[in-house]
N, C-alpha and C. Protein backbone atom coordinates (compact mmCIF):
# COMPACT_ATOMS: atom_id res chain seq x y z
N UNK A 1 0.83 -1.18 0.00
CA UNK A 1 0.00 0.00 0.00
C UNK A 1 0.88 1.25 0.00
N UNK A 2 0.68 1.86 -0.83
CA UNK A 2 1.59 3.88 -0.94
C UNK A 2 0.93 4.44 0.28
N UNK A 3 1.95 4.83 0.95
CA UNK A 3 1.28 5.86 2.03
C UNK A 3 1.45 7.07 1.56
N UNK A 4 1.92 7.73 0.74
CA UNK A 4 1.24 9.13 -0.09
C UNK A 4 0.16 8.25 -1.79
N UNK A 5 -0.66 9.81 -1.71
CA UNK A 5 -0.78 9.45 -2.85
C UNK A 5 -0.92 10.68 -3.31
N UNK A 6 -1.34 10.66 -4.71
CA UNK A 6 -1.32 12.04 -5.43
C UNK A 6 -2.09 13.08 -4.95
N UNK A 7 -2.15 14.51 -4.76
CA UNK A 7 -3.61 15.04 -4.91
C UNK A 7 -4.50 15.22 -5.85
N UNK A 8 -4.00 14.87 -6.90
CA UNK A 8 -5.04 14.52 -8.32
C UNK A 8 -6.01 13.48 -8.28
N UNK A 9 -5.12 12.39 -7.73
CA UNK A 9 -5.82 11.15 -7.69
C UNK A 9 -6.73 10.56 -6.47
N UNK A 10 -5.83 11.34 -5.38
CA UNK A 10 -7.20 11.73 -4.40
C UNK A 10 -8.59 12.14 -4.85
N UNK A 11 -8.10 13.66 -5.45
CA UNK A 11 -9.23 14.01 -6.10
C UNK A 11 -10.31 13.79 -6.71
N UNK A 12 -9.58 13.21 -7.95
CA UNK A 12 -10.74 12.20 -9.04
C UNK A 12 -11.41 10.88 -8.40
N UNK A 13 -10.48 9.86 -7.53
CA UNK A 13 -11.21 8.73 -6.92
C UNK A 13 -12.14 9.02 -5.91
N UNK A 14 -12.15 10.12 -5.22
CA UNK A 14 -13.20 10.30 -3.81
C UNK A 14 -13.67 11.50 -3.98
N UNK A 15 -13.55 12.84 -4.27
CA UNK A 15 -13.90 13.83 -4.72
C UNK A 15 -15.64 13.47 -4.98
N UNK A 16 -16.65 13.94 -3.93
CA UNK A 16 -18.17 13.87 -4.75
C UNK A 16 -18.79 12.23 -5.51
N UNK A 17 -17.63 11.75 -4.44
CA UNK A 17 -18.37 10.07 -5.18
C UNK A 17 -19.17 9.05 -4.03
N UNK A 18 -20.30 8.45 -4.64
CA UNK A 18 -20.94 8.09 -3.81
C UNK A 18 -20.94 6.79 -4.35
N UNK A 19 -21.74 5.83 -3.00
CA UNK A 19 -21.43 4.48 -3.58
C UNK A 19 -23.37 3.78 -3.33
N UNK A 20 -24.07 3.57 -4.25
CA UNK A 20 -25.48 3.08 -3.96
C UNK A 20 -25.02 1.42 -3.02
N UNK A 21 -26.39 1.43 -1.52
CA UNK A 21 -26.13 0.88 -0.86
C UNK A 21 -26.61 -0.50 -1.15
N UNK A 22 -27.50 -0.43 -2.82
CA UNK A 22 -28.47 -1.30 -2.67
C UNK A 22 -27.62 -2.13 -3.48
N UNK A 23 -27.08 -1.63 -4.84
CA UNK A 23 -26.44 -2.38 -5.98
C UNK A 23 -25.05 -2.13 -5.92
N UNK A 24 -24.21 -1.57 -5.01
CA UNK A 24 -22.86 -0.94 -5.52
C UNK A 24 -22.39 -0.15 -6.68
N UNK A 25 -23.00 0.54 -7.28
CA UNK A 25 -22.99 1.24 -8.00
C UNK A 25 -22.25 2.71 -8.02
N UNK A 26 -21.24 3.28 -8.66
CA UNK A 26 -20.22 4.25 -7.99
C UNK A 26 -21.38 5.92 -8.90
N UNK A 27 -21.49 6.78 -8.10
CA UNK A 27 -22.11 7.84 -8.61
C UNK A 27 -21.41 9.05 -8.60
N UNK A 28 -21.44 9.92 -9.68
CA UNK A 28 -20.30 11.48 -8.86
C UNK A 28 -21.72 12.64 -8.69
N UNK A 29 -21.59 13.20 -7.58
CA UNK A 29 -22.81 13.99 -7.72
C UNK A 29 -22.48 14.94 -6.50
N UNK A 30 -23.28 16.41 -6.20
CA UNK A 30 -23.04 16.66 -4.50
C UNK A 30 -23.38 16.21 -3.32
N UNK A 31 -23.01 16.91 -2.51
CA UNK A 31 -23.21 15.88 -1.24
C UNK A 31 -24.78 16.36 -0.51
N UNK A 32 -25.28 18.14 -1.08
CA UNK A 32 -26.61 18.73 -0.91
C UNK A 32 -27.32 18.27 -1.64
N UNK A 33 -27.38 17.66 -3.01
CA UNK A 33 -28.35 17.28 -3.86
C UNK A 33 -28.76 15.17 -2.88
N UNK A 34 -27.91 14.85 -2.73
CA UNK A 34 -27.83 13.56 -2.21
C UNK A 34 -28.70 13.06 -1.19
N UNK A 35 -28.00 14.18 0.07
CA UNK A 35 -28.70 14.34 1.30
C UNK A 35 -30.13 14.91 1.33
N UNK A 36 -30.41 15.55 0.37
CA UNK A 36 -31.85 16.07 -0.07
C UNK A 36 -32.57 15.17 -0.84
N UNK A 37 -32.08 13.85 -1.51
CA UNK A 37 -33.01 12.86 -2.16
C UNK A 37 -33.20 13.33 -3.41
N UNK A 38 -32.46 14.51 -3.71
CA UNK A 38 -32.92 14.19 -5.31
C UNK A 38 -31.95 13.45 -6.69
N UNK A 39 -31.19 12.41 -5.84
CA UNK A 39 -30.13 11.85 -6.92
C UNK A 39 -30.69 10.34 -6.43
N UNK A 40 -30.36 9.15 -7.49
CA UNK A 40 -30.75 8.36 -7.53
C UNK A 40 -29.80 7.40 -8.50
N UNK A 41 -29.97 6.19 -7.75
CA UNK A 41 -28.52 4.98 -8.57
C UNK A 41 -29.62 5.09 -9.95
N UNK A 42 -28.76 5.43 -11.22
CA UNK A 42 -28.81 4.59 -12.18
C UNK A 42 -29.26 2.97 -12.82
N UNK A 43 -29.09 2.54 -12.18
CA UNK A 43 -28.88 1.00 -12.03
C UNK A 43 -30.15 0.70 -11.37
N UNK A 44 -30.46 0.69 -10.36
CA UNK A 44 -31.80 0.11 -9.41
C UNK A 44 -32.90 1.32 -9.02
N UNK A 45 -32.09 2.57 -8.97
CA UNK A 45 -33.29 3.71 -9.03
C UNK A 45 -33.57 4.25 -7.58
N UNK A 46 -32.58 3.09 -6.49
CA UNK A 46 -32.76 3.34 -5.26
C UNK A 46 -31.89 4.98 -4.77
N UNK A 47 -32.16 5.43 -3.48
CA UNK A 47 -31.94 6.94 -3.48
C UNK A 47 -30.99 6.40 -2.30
N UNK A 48 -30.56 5.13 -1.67
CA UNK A 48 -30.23 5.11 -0.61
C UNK A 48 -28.31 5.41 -1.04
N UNK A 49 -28.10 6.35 -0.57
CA UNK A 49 -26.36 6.60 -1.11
C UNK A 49 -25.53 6.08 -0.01
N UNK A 50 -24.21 6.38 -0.07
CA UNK A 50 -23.21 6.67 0.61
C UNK A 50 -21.85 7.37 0.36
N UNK A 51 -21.14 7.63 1.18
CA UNK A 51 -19.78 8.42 0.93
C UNK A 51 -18.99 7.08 0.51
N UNK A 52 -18.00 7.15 -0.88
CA UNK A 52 -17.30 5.76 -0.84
C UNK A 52 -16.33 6.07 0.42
N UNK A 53 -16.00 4.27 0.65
CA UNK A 53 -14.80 4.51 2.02
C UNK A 53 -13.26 5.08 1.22
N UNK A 54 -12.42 5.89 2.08
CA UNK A 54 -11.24 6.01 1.31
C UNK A 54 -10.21 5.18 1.86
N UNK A 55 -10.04 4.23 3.16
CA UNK A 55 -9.46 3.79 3.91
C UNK A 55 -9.05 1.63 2.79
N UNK A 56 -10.15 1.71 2.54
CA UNK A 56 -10.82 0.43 1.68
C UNK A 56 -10.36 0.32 0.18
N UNK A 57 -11.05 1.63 -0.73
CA UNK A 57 -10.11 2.11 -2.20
C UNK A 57 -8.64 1.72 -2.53
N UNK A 58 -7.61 2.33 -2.06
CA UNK A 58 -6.58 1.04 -2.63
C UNK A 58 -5.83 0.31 -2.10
């Protein structure tokens, strides 16, 4: 495991990404539109989100 990593790649992998709880499904969206219910997985349609883990990622 790298104990640095880029701040780019910080960026782009966790930056506004959410992970649907129902299908795993990775979403980029805000964190006010989310918490307010108006974003929804693609995939199953469910609204239930989460923050991806960053500890888990690589």
């Amino acid at each position: 495991m790298p104990k640095h990593r880029f701040p780019e790649a910080e960026q782009r992998l966790f930056h506004r990404v959410f992970v649907c709880m129902k299908c795993g499904a990775k979403i980029r969206s805000d964190l006010i539109k989310v918490r307010s219910g108006k974003i929804k997985c693609r995939k199953c349609k469910s609204k239930r989100l989460r923050p991806i883990h960053r500890e888990h990622k690589i």
